[in-house]
Protein backbone atom coordinates (compact mmCIF):
# COMPACT_ATOMS: atom_id res chain seq x y z
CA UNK A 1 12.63 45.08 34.92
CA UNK A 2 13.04 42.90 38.14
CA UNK A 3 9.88 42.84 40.31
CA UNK A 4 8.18 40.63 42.43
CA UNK A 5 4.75 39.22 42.06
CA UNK A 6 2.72 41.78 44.57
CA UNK A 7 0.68 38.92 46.70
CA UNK A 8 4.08 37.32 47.24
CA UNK A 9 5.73 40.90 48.39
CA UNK A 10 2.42 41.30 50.82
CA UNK A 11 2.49 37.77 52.13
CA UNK A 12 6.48 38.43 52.64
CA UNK A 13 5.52 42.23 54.47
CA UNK A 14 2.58 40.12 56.99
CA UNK A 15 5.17 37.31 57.90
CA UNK A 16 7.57 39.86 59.08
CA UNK A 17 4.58 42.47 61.03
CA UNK A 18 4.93 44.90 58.44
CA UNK A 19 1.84 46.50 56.49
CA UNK A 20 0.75 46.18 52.84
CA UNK A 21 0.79 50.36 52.29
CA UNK A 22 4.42 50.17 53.78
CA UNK A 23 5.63 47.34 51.47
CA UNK A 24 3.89 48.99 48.75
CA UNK A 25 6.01 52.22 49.68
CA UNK A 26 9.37 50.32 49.90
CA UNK A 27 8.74 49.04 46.39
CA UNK A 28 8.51 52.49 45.49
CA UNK A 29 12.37 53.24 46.77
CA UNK A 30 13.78 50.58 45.15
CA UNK A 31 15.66 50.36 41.46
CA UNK A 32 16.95 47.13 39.67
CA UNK A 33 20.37 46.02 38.95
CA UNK A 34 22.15 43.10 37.74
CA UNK A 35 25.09 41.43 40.22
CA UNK A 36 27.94 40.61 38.25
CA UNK A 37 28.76 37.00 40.60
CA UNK A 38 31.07 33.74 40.46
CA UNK A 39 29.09 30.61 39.31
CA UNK A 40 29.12 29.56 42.76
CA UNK A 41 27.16 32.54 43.91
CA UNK A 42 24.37 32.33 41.57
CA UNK A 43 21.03 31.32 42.72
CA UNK A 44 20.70 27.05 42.64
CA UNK A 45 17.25 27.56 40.35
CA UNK A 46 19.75 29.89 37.88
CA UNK A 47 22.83 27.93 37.88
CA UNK A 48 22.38 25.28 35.19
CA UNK A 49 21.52 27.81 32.31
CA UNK A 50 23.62 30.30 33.57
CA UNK A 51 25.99 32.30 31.19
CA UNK A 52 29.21 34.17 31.70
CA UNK A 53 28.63 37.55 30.98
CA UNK A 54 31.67 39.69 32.41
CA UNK A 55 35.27 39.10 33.97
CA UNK A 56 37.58 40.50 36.42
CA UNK A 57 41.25 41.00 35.88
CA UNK A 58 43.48 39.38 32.83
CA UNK A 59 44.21 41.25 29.54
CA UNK A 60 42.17 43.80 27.21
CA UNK A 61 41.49 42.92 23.90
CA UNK A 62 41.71 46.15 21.82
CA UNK A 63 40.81 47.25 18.81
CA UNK A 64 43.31 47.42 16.13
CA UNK A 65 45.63 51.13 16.66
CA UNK A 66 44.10 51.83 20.32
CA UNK A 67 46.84 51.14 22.94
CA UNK A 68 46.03 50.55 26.51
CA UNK A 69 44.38 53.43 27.60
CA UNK A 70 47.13 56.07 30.11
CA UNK A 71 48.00 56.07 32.35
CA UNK A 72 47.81 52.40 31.87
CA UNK A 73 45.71 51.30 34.94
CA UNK A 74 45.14 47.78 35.36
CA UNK A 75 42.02 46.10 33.24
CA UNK A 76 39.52 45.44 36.17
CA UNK A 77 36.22 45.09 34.56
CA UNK A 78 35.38 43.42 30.82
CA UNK A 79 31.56 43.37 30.56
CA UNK A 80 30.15 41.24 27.25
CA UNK A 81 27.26 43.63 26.71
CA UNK A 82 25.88 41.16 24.58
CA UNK A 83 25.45 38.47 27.17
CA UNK A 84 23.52 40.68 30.06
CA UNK A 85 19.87 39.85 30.63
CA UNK A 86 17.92 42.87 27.76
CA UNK A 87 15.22 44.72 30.04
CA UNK A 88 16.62 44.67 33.41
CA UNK A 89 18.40 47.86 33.97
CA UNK A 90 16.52 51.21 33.87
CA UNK A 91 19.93 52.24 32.46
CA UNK A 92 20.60 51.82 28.67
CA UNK A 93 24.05 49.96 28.52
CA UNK A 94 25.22 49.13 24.70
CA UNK A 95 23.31 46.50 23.69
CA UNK A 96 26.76 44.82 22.16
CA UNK A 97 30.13 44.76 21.87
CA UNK A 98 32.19 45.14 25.23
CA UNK A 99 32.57 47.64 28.21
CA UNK A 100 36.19 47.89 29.34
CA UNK A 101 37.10 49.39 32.99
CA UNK A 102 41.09 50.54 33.48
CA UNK A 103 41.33 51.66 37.06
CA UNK A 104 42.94 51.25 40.33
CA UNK A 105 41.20 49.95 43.17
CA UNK A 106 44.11 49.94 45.68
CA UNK A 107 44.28 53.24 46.19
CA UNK A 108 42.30 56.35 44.64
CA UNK A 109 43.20 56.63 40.60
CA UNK A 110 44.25 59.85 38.70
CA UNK A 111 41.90 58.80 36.23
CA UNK A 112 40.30 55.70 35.18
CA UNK A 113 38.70 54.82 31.67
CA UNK A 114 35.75 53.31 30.24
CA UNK A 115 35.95 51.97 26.76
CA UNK A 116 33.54 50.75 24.97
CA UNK A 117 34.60 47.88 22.02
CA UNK A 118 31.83 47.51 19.57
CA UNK A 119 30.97 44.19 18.37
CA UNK A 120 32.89 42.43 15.38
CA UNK A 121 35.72 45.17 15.89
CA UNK A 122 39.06 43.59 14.87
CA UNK A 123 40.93 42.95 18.47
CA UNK A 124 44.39 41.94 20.06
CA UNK A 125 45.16 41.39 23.44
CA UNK A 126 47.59 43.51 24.55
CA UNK A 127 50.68 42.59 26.73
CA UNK A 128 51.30 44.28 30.32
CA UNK A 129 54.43 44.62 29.11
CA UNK A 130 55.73 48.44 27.60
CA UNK A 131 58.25 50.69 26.65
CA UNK A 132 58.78 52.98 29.58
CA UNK A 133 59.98 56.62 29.03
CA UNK A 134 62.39 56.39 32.36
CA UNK A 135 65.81 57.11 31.76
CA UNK A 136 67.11 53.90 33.02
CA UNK A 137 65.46 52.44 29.76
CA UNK A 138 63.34 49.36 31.80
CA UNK A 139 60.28 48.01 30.31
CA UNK A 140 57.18 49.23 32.41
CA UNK A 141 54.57 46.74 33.54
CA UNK A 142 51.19 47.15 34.71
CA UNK A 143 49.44 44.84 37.35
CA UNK A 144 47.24 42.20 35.90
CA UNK A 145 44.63 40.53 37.89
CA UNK A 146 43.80 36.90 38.25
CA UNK A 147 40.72 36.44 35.95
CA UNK A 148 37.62 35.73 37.30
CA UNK A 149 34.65 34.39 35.09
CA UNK A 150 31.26 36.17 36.39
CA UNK A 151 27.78 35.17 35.96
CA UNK A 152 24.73 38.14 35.55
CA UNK A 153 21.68 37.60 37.76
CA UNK A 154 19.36 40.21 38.24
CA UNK A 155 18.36 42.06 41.50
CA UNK A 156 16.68 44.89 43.12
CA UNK A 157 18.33 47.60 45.40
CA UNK A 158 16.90 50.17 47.64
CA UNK A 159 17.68 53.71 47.83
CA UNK A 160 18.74 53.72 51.94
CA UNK A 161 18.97 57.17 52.20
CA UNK A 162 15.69 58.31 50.36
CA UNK A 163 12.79 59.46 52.88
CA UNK A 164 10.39 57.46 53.89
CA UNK A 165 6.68 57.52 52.90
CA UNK A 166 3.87 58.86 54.76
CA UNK A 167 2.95 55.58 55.38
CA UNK A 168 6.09 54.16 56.83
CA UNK A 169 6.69 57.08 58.91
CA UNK A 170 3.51 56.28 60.24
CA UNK A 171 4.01 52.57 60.86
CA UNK A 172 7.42 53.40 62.47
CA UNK A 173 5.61 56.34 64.67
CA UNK A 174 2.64 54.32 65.78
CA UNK A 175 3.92 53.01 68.95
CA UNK A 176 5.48 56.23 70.54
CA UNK A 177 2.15 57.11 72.22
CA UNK A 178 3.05 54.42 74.76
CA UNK A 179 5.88 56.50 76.02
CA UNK A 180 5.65 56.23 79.71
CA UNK A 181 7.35 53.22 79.98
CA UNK A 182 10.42 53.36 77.83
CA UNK A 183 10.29 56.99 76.23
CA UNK A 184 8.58 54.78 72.95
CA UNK A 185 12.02 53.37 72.73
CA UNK A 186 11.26 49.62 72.36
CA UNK A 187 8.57 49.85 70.88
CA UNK A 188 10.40 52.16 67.60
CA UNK A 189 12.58 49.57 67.28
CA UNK A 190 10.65 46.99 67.02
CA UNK A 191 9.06 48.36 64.15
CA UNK A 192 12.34 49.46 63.04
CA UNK A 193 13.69 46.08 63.16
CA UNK A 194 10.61 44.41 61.56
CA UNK A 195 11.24 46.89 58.34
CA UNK A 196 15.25 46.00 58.71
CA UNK A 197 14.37 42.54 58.27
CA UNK A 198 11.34 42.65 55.77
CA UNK A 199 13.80 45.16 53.18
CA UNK A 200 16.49 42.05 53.41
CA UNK A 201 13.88 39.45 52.83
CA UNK A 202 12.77 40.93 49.36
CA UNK A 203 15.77 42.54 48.49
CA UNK A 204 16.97 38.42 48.73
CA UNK A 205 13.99 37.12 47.08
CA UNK A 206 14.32 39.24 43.83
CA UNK A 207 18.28 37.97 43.87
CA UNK A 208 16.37 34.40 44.26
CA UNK A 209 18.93 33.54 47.10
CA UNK A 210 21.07 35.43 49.38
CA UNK A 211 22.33 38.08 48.19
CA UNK A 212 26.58 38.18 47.65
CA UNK A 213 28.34 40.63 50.45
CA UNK A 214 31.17 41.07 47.41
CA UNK A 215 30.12 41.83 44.31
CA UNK A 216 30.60 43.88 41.09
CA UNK A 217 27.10 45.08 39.92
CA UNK A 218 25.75 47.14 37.02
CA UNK A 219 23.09 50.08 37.42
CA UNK A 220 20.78 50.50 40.63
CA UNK A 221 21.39 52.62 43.77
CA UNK A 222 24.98 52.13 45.15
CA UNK A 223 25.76 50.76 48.73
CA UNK A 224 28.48 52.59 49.35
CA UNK A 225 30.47 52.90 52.78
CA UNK A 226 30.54 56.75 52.64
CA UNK A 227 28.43 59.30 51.19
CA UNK A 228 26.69 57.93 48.11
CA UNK A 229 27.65 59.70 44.87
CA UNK A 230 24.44 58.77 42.98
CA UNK A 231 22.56 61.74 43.92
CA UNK A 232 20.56 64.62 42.00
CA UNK A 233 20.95 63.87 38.29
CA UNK A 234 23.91 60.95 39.08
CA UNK A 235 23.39 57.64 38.72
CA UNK A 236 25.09 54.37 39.49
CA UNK A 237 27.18 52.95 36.32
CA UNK A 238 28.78 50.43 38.43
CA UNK A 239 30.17 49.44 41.42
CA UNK A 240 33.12 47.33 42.22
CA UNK A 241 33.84 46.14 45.55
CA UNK A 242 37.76 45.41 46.09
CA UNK A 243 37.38 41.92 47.42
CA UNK A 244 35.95 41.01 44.44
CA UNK A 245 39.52 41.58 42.00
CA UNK A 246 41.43 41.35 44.80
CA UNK A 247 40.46 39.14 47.84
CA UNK A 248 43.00 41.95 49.13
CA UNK A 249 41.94 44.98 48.24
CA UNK A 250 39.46 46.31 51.24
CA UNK A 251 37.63 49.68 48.96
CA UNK A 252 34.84 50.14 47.13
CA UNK A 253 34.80 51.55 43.93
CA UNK A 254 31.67 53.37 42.31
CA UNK A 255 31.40 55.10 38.94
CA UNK A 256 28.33 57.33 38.32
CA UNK A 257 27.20 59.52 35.39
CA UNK A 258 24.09 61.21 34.16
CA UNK A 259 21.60 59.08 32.36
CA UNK A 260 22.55 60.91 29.05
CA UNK A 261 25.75 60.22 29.19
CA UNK A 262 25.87 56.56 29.91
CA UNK A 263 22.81 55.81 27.36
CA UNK A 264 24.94 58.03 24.65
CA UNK A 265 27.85 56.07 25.36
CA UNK A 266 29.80 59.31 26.74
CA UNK A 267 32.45 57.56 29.60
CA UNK A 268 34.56 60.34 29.69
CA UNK A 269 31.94 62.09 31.80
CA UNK A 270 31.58 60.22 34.25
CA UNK A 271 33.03 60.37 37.59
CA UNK A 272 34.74 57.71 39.91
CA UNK A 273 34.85 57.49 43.81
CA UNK A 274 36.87 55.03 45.92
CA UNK A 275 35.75 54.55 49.96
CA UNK A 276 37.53 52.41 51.86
């Protein structure tokens, strides 16, 4: 799992005003993940042994006698299970073969599908290219995205709409005694701002760098533009901003499912939402 070394995370909290119970307490809210990134993105101390791991766009390879899954969304997502970092997720992914994603991301899909190829299957990529049922008799196509090589690097995210502990309610409360001046006003928002600034800082240092604004990224809590769908017994699968198939495409796309159902490999339960 990621983490960060805990006299590093307290001499992070006193640089930015904030208290070792607090920091303790937002380490508490937080879940790992692994950013799905361009090579450029990675971290400099990761880059040189970096290894791709996933792609956007292009063509799926399928197994012998499985066509391209209807109704024939575009390929957005091939993840090479075998080539993500073991023991970062608190989600279990397949350990091999590779995780296919057909949806749309331009506007919100029917239905989208997760396949899962498992390793040493026999495979062919297919062509975007097929018989239409139409009456005018034209070939159908389906939109292919530019491929784009990406690069795992592991992260932590933080659940922004869980409620705060005791102890950060108190550190955030403190100052409002002093409310003759301002109503406490200032003074709340300084602390807010210190606890703004101190989540960024080691949200960044477990990325190793600053973290991407576009990304595609595998398991932890989503950061979605709406309300989040990974809530009660949900879970984040994955999450796909737009920008980052499409420069584009201005949605993001999050697929969630039930810990059960992802570890036992069952995709056609989960559930997709697109916010834009």
């Amino acid at each position: 799992m990621t983490s960060i070394d805990e006299s590093l995370l307290l001499k992070t909290a006193a640089e930015y005003g904030v208290p070792g119970p607090v920091a303790r307490e937002l380490m508490a809210r937080t879940r790992p993940c692994l950013y799905l990134v361009p090579h450029e993105q990675v971290p400099a101390a990761l880059r040189e042994d970096a290894r791709p791991a996933a792609r956007t766009g292009g063509l799926p390879a399928l197994p012998d006698g499985v066509d391209w899954p209807e109704p024939r969304n575009p390929l957005v997502l091939s993840v090479d299970c075998a080539a993500l970092p073991h023991d970062v997720l608190d989600i279990e992914l397949p350990a091999d073969g590779h995780l296919l994603l057909f949806t749309e991301i331009e506007y919100p899909p029917e239905s989208s599908v997760v396949l899962h190829v498992r390793a040493g299957a026999r495979t062919t990529e297919r062509s975007a290219t097929y018989e239409s049922n139409e009456s005018n008799g034209e070939a159908g196509q389906v939109r292919v995205y530019e491929p784009r090589t990406l690069y795992p690097v592991p992260g932590l995210t933080l659940d922004g709409d869980g409620e705060a502990g005791p102890r950060t309610r108190a550190f955030l409360d403190e100052d409002r005694a002093d409310e003759g001046a301002n109503d406490g006003a200032g003074a709340q928002d300084g602390a807010e701002d210190a606890l703004d600034s101190f989540e960024e800082a080691v949200l960044d240092m477990a990325f190793g760098g600053q973290r991407p604004g576009v990304c595609v990224q595998l398991g932890g809590f989503s950061d979605s533009w709406d309300m989040a769908p990974d809530v009660g017994e949900l879970v984040l699968f994955v999450q796909l901003a737009g920008q980052a198939i499409d420069y584009n495409v201005f949605t993001m796309n999050l697929i969630v499912g039930t810990r059960e159902d992802i570890a036992a490999r069952r995709f056609a339960g989960l559930q997709y939402d697109q916010q834009c």
